[in-house]
Structure formats: structure tokens, C-alpha cells
C-alpha atoms as a PDB file:
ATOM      1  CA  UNK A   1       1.072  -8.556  -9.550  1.00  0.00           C
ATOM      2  CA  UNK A   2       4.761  -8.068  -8.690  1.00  0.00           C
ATOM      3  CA  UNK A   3       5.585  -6.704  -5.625  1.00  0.00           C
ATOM      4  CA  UNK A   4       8.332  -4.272  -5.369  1.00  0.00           C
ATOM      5  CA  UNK A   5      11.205  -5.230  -2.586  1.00  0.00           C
ATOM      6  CA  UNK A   6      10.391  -2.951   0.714  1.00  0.00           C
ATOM      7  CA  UNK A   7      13.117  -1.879   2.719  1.00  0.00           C
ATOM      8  CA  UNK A   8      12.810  -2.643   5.635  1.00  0.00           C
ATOM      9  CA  UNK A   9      14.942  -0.846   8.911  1.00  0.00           C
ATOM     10  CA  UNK A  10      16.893  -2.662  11.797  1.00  0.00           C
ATOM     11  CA  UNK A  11      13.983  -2.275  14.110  1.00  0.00           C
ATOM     12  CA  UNK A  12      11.476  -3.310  11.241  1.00  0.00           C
ATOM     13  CA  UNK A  13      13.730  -5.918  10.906  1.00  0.00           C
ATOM     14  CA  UNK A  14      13.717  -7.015  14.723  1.00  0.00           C
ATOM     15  CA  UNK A  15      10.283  -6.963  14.856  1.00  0.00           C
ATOM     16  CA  UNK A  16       9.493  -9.427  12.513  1.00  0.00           C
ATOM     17  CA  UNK A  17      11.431 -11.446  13.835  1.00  0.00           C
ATOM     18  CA  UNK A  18       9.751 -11.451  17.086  1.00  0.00           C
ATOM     19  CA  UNK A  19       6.613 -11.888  15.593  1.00  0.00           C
ATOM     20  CA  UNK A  20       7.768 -14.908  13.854  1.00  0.00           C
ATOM     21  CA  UNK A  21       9.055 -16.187  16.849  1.00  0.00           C
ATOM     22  CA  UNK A  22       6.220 -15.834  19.171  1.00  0.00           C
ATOM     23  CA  UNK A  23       4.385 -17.612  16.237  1.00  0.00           C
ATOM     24  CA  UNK A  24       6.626 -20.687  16.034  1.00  0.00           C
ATOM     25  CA  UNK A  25       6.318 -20.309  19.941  1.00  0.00           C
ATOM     26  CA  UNK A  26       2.389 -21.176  19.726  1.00  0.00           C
ATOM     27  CA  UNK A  27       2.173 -23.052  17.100  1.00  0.00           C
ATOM     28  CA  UNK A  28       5.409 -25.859  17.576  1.00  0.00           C
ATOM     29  CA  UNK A  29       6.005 -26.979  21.383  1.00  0.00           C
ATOM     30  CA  UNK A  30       9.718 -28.771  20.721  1.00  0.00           C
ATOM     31  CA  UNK A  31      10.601 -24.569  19.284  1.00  0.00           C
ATOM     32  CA  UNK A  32      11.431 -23.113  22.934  1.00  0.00           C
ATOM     33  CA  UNK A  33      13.496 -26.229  24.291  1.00  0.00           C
ATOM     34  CA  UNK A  34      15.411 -26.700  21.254  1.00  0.00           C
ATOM     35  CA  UNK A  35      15.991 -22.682  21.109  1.00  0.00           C
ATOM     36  CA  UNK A  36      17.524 -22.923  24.374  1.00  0.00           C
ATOM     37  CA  UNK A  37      19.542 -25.713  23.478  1.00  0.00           C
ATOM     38  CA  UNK A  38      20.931 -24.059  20.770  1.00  0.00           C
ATOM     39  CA  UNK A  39      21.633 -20.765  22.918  1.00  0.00           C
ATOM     40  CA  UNK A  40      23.371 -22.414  25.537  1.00  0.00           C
ATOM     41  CA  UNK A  41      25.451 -25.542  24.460  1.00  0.00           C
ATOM     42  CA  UNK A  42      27.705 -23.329  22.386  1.00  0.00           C
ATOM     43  CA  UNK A  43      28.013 -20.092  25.218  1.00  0.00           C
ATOM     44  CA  UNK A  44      28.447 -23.158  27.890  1.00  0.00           C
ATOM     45  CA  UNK A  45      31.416 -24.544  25.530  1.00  0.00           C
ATOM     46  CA  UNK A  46      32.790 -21.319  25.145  1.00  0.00           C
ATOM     47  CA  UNK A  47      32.475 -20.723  28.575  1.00  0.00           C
ATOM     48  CA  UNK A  48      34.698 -24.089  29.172  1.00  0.00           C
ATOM     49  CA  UNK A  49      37.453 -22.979  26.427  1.00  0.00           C
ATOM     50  CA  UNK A  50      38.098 -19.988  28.497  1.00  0.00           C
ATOM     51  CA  UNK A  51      38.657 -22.020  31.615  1.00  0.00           C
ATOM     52  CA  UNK A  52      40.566 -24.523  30.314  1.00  0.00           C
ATOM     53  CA  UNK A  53      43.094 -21.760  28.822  1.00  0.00           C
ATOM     54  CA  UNK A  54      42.484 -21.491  25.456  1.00  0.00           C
ATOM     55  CA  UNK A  55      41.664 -17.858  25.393  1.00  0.00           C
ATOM     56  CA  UNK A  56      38.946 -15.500  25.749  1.00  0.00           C
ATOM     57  CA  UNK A  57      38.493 -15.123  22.380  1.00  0.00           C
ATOM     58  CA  UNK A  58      36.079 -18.030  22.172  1.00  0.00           C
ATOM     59  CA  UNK A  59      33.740 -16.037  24.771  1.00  0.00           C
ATOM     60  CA  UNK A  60      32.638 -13.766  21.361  1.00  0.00           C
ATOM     61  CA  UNK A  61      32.785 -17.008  19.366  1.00  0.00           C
ATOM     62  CA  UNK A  62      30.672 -18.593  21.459  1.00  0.00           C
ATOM     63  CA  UNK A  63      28.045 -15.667  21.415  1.00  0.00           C
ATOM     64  CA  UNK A  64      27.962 -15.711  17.353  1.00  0.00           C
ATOM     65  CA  UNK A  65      27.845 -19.389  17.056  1.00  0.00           C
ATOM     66  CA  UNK A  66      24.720 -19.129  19.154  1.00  0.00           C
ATOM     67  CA  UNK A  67      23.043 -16.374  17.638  1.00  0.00           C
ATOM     68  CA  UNK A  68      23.492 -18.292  14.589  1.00  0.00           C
ATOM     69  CA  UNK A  69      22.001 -21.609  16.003  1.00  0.00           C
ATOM     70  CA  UNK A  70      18.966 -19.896  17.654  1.00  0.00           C
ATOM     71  CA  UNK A  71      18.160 -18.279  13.695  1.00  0.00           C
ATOM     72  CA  UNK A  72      18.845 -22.090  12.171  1.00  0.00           C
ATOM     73  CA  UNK A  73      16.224 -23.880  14.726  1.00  0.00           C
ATOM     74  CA  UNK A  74      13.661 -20.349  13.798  1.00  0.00           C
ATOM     75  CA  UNK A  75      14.152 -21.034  10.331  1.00  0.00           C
ATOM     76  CA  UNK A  76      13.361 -24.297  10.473  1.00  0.00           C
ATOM     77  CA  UNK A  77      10.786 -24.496  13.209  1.00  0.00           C
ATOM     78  CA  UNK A  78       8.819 -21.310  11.578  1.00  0.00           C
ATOM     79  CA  UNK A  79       8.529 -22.882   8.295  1.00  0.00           C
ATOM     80  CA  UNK A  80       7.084 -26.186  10.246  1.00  0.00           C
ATOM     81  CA  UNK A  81       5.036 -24.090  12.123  1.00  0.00           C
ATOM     82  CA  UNK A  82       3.557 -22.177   9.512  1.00  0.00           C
ATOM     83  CA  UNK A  83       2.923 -24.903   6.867  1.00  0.00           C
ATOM     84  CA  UNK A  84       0.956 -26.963  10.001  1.00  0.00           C
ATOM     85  CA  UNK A  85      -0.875 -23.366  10.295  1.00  0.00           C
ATOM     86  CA  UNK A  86      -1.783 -23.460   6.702  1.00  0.00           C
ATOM     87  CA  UNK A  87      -2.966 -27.180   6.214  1.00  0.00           C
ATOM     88  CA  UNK A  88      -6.404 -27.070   5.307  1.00  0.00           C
ATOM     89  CA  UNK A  89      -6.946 -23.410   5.411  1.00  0.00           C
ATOM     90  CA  UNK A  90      -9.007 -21.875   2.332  1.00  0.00           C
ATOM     91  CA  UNK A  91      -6.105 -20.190   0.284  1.00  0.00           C
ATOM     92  CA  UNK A  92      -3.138 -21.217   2.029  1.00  0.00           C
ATOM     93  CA  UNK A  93      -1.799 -22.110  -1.707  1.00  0.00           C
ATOM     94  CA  UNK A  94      -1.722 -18.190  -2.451  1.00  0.00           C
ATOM     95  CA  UNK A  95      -0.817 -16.925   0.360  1.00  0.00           C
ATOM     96  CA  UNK A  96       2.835 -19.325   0.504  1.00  0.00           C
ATOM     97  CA  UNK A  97       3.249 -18.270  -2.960  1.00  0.00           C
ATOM     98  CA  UNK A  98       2.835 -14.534  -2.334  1.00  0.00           C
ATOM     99  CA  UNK A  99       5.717 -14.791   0.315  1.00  0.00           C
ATOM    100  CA  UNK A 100       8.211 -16.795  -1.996  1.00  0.00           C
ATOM    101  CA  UNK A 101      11.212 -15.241  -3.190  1.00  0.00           C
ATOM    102  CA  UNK A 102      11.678 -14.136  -6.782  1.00  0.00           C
ATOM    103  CA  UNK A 103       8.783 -13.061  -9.620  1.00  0.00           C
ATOM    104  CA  UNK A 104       5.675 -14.978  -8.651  1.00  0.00           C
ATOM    105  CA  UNK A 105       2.524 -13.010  -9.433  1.00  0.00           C
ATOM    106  CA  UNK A 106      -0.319 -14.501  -7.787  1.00  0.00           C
ATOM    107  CA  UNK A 107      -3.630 -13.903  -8.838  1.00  0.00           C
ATOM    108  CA  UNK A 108      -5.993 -15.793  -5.500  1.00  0.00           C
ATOM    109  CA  UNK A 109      -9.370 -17.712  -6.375  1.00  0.00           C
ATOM    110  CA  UNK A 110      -9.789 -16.373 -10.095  1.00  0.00           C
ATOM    111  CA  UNK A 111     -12.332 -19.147 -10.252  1.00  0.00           C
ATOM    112  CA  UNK A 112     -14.485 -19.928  -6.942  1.00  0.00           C
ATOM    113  CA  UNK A 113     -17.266 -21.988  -5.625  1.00  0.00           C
ATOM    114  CA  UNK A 114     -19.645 -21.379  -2.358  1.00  0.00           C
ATOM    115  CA  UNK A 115     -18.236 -24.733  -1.156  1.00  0.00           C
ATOM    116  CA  UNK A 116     -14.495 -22.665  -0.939  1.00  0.00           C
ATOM    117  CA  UNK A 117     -13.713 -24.477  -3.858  1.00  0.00           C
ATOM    118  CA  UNK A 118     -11.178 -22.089  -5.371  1.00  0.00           C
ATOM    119  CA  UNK A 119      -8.681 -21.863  -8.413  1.00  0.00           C
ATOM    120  CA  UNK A 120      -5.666 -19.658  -7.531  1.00  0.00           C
ATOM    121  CA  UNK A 121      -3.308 -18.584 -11.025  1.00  0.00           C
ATOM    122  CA  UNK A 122       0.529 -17.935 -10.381  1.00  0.00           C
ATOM    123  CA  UNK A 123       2.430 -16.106 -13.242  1.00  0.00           C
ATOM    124  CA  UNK A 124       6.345 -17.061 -13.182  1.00  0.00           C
ATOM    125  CA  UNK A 125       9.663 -17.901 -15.175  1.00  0.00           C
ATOM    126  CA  UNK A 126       8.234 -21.449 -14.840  1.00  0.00           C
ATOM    127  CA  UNK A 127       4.987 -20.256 -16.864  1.00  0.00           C
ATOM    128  CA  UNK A 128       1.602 -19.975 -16.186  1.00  0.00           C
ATOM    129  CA  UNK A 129       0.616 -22.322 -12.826  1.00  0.00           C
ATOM    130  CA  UNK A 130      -2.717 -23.357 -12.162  1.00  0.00           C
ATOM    131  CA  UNK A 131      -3.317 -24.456  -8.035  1.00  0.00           C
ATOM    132  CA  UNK A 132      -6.549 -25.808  -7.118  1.00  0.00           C
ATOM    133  CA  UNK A 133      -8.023 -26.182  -3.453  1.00  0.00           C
ATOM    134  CA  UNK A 134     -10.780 -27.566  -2.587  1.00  0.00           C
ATOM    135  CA  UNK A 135     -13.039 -30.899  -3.453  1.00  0.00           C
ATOM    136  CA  UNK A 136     -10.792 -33.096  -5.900  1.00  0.00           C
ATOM    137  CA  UNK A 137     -13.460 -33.711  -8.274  1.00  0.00           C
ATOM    138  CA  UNK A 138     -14.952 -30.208  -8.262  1.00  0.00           C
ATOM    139  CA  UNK A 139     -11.665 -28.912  -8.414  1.00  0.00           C
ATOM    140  CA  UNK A 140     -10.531 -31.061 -11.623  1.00  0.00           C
ATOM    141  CA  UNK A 141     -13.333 -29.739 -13.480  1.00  0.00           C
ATOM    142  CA  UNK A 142     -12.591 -25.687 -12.466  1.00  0.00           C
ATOM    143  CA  UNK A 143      -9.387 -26.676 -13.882  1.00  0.00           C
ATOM    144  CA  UNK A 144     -10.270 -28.055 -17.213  1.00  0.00           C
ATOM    145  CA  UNK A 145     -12.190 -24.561 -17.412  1.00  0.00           C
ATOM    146  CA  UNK A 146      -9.455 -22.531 -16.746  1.00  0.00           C
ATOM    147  CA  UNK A 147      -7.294 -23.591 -19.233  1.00  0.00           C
ATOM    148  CA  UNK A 148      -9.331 -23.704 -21.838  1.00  0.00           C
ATOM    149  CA  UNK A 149     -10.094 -19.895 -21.324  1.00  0.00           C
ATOM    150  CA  UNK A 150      -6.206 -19.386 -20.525  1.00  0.00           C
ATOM    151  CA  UNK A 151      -5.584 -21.436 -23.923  1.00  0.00           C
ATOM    152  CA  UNK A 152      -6.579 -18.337 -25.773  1.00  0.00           C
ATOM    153  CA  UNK A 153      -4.113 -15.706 -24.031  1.00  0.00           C
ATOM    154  CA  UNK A 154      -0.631 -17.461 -23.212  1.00  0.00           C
ATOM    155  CA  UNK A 155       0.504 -18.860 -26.429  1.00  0.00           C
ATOM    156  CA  UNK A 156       4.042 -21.133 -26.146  1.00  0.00           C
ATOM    157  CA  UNK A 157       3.892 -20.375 -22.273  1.00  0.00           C
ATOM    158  CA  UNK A 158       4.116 -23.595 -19.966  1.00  0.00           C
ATOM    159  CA  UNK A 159       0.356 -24.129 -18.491  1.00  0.00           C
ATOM    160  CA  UNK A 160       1.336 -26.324 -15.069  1.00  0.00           C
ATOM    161  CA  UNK A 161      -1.739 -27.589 -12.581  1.00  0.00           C
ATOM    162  CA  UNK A 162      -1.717 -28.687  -9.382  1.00  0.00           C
ATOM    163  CA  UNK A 163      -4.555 -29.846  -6.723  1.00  0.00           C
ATOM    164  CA  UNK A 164      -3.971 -28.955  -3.396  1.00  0.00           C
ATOM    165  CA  UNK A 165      -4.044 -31.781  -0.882  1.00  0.00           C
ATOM    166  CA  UNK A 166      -2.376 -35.313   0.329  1.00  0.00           C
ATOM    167  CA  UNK A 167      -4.294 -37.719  -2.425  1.00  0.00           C
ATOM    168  CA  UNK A 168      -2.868 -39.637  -5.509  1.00  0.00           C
ATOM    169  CA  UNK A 169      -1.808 -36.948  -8.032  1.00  0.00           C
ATOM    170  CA  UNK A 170      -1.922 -34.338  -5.252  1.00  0.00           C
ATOM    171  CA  UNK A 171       0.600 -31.984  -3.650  1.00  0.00           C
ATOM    172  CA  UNK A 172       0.844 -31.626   0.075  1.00  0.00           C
ATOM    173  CA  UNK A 173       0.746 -27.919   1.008  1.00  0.00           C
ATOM    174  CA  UNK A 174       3.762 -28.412   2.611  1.00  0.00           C
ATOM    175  CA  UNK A 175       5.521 -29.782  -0.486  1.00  0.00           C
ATOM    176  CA  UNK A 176       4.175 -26.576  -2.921  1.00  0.00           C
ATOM    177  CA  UNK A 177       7.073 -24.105  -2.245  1.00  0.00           C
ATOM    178  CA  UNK A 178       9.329 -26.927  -3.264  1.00  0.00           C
ATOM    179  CA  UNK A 179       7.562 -28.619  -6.127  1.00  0.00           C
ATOM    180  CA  UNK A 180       7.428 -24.743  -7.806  1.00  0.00           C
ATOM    181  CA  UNK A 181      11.042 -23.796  -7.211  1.00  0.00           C
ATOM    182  CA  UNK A 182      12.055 -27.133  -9.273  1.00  0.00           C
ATOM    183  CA  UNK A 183      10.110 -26.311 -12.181  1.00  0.00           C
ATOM    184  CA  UNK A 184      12.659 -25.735 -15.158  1.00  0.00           C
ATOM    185  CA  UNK A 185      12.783 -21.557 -15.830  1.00  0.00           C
ATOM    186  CA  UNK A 186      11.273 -21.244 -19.254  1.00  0.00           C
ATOM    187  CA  UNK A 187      10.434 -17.411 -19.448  1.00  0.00           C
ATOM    188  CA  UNK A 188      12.967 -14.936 -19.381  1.00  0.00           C
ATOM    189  CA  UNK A 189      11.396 -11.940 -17.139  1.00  0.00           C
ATOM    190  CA  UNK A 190      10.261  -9.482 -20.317  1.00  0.00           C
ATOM    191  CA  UNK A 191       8.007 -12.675 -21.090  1.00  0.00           C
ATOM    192  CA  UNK A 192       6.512 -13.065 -18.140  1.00  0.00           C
ATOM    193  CA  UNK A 193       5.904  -8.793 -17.964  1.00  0.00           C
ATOM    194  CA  UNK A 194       4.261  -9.808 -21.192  1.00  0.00           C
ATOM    195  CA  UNK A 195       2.200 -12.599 -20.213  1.00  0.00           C
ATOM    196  CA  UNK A 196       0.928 -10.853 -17.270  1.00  0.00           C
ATOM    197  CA  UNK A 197      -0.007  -8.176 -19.017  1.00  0.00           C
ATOM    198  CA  UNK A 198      -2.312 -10.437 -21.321  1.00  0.00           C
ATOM    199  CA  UNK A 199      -3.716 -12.035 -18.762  1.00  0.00           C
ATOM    200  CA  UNK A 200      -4.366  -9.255 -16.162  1.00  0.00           C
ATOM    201  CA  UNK A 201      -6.838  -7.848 -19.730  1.00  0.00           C
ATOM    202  CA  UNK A 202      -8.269 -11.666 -19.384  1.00  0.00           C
ATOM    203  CA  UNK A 203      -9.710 -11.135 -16.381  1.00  0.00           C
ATOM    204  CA  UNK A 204     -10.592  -7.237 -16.134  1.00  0.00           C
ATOM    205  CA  UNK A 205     -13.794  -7.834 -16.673  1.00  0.00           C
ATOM    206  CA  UNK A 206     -14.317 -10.920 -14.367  1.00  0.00           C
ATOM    207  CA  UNK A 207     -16.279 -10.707 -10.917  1.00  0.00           C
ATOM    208  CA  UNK A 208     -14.171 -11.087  -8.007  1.00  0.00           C
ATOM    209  CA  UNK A 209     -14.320 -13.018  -5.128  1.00  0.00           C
ATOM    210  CA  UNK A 210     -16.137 -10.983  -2.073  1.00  0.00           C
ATOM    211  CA  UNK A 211     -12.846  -9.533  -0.042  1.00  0.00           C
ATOM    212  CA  UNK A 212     -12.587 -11.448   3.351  1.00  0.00           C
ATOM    213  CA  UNK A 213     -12.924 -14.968   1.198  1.00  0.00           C
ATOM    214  CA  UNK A 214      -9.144 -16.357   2.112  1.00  0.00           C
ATOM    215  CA  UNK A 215      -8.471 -16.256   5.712  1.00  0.00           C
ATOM    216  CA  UNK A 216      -5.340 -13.820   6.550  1.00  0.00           C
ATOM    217  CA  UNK A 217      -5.010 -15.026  10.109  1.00  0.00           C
ATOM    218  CA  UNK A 218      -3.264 -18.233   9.490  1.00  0.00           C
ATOM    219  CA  UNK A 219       0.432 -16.519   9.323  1.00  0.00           C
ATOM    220  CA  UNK A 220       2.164 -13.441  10.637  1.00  0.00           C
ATOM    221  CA  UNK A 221       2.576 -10.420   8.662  1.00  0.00           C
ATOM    222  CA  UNK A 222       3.099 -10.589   5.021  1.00  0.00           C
ATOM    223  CA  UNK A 223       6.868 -10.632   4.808  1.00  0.00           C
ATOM    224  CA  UNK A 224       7.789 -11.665   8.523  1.00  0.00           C
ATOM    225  CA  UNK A 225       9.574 -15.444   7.177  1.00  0.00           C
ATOM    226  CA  UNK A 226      11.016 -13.684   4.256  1.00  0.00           C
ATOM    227  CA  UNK A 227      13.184 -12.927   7.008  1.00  0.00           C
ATOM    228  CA  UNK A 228      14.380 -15.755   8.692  1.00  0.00           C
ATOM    229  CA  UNK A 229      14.841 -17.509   5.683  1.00  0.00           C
ATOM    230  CA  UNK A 230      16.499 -18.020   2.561  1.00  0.00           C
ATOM    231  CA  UNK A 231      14.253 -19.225  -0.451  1.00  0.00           C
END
């Protein structure tokens, strides 16, 4: 379902951020050197403006430029960090969509196997998106199921489908955020109100998957890399 925007204070703020960073810390070795690196090389050239003569103005220069390089290598580093986190992880496909920026309503394992075979639906501007993890071949043939019963519900809406893994015809996990951004905006957002509505009546009456299903320990909490990074 949509999520409403939480506002979040300075210290709220501050937190995440530390969580995210002791995060990347674990999970990415190269984070901590290259976090220095970025810290120091531009205090250590402001430091050498200043004794060269060219005023002490660069000494609060120097402290910006490096607060902005240390959020740079987190933003980067966090997002390798937590897509290496996610690879192979039962319902890492919902849970990156659920912390993307804009409308995405994410609906995780509407269709499900023992096996963690699972079909996650995403409601957008793009349409109606289909992601399947699991075993390719079980997987194809969840999908084939879902949108036949989808067929009957979303009209002209866009139906897109994508298996989750590193095959032919497949999409990495760390590719997904992309590969959904650059899908053409085909809804306009009373549509996809609309749509959602339809299907959330699809699948009142559908058994859900047992809570505890989709691991939650694979990332920080929900919202921390909204933070350090634009999307």
C-alpha cells in the first residue's frame, strides 16, 4: 500500500545514518579506508592552503568538502553493501522496492511455494509489475498464473514480469531498482489509486503467506538508505 512520508527529526536523522554506516562497515571492507580517505585528503589540503597563505577561509571549506565526500563514498558503499546483503535472500525483491522513492505499492509473495518460491506484485506509474524469486522454471509457471488472474482486474494497465536472478532473461537483484525506474510512466497517480484499489478486492479473500516468511534481517531499518541517498 502507499506509505505516507514520515518526518523524521535531526537526531532521527543522525541515527540512521549511523546505522547505515556501521552496516556498510560489516558488510564492505574497502568502506572504512576509503571513508578516511575522503575525510582527510580534503582537511589535509585545506590545512596546506592556510599555510601557504591563501587564507583561512579554506579551513571551513575544507571541513564541508569532506563531510560531503565521507556521505558520497556512504552512498555508494551502502548501496553495494546492501544489494551483496540481499543476493539470494528470500524476498530481497520486495523489500528494495518498499524502500524506493516515489509510489511503489508492494504487495510481497501474493503467490508462494514451500520451496520459497515466491511471486511478489508492485503497483506503480509504470503499471502493474510482476517479480518472481525463486526456481526459474517453477517461477515461470507462478507467473503465467498470475496474470491470467490479474488479466481480469487491470484492464489497459501495463502487466511487466521479471525473474529474479543472474540467468538469460533474468535480472540481477542488483540491477532491479534500476531496470524499474526506466520503465516509461504510463499511469497518472489517480490510476494507479484506482488500480490498487481493484486489486487490493482481488486478493481480500486470498490466504497469506505465514508472517516471518521474508527474512527482515538482511538490511537496516526500513528507511535508514532513504537517507543517504537520492533515488
Amino acid at each position: 500500500m502507499a506509505r505516507a512520508e514520515e518526518k523524521v527529526s535531526f537526531g532521527g536523522r543522525l541515527k540512521q545514518i549511523g546505522m547505515v554506516f556501521s552496516f556498510t562497515a560489516k558488510q564492505d571492507k574497502m568502506f572504512l579506508p576509503l571513508a578516511v580517505g575522503a575525510v582527510l585528503i580534503p582537511l589535509l589540503l585545506a590545512a596546506l592552503a592556510v599555510v601557504v597563505g591563501w587564507g583561512i577561509i579554506f579551513i571551513p571549506l575544507g571541513i564541508l568538502v569532506a563531510l560531503l565526500a565521507l556521505l558520497i563514498v556512504l552512498n555508494l558503499r551502502s548501496n553495494r553493501a546492501m544489494m551483496n546483503a540481499a543476493e539470494g535472500q528470500p524476498g530481497a525483491a520486495a523489500s528494495i522496492i518498499e524502500n524506493m522513492r516515489g509510489d511503489w505499492r508492494v504487495r510481497a509473495a501474493v503467490s508462494s511455494t514451500t520451496a520459497m518460491d515466491m511471486i511478489h506484485l508492485v503497483v506503480g506509474k509504470p503499471g502493474v509489475i510482476l517479480l518472481a524469486e525463486g526456481n526459474p522454471q517453477r517461477v515461470r509457471s507462478m507467473l503465467g498464473q498470475e496474470k491470467r488472474r490479474l488479466a481480469k482486474v487491470i484492464g489497459n494497465a501495463p502487466l511487466h514480469d521479471y525473474v529474479i536472478g543472474n540467468g538469460d532473461d533474468e535480472v540481477p537483484i542488483r540491477k532491479l531498482r534500476m531496470t524499474l525506474t526506466r520503465l516509461p510512466r504510463a499511469l497518472s497517480g489517480k490510476d494507479v489509486n484506482s488500480l490498487d484499489k481493484r486489486l487490493t478486492a482481488l486478493s481480500a479473500a486470498r490466504p497469506q503467506m505465514p508472517k516471518g516468511a521474508i527474512p527482515k534481517n538482511m538490511r537496516p531499518s526500513k528507511g535508514a538508505f532513504r537517507q543517504t541517498r537520492g533515488r
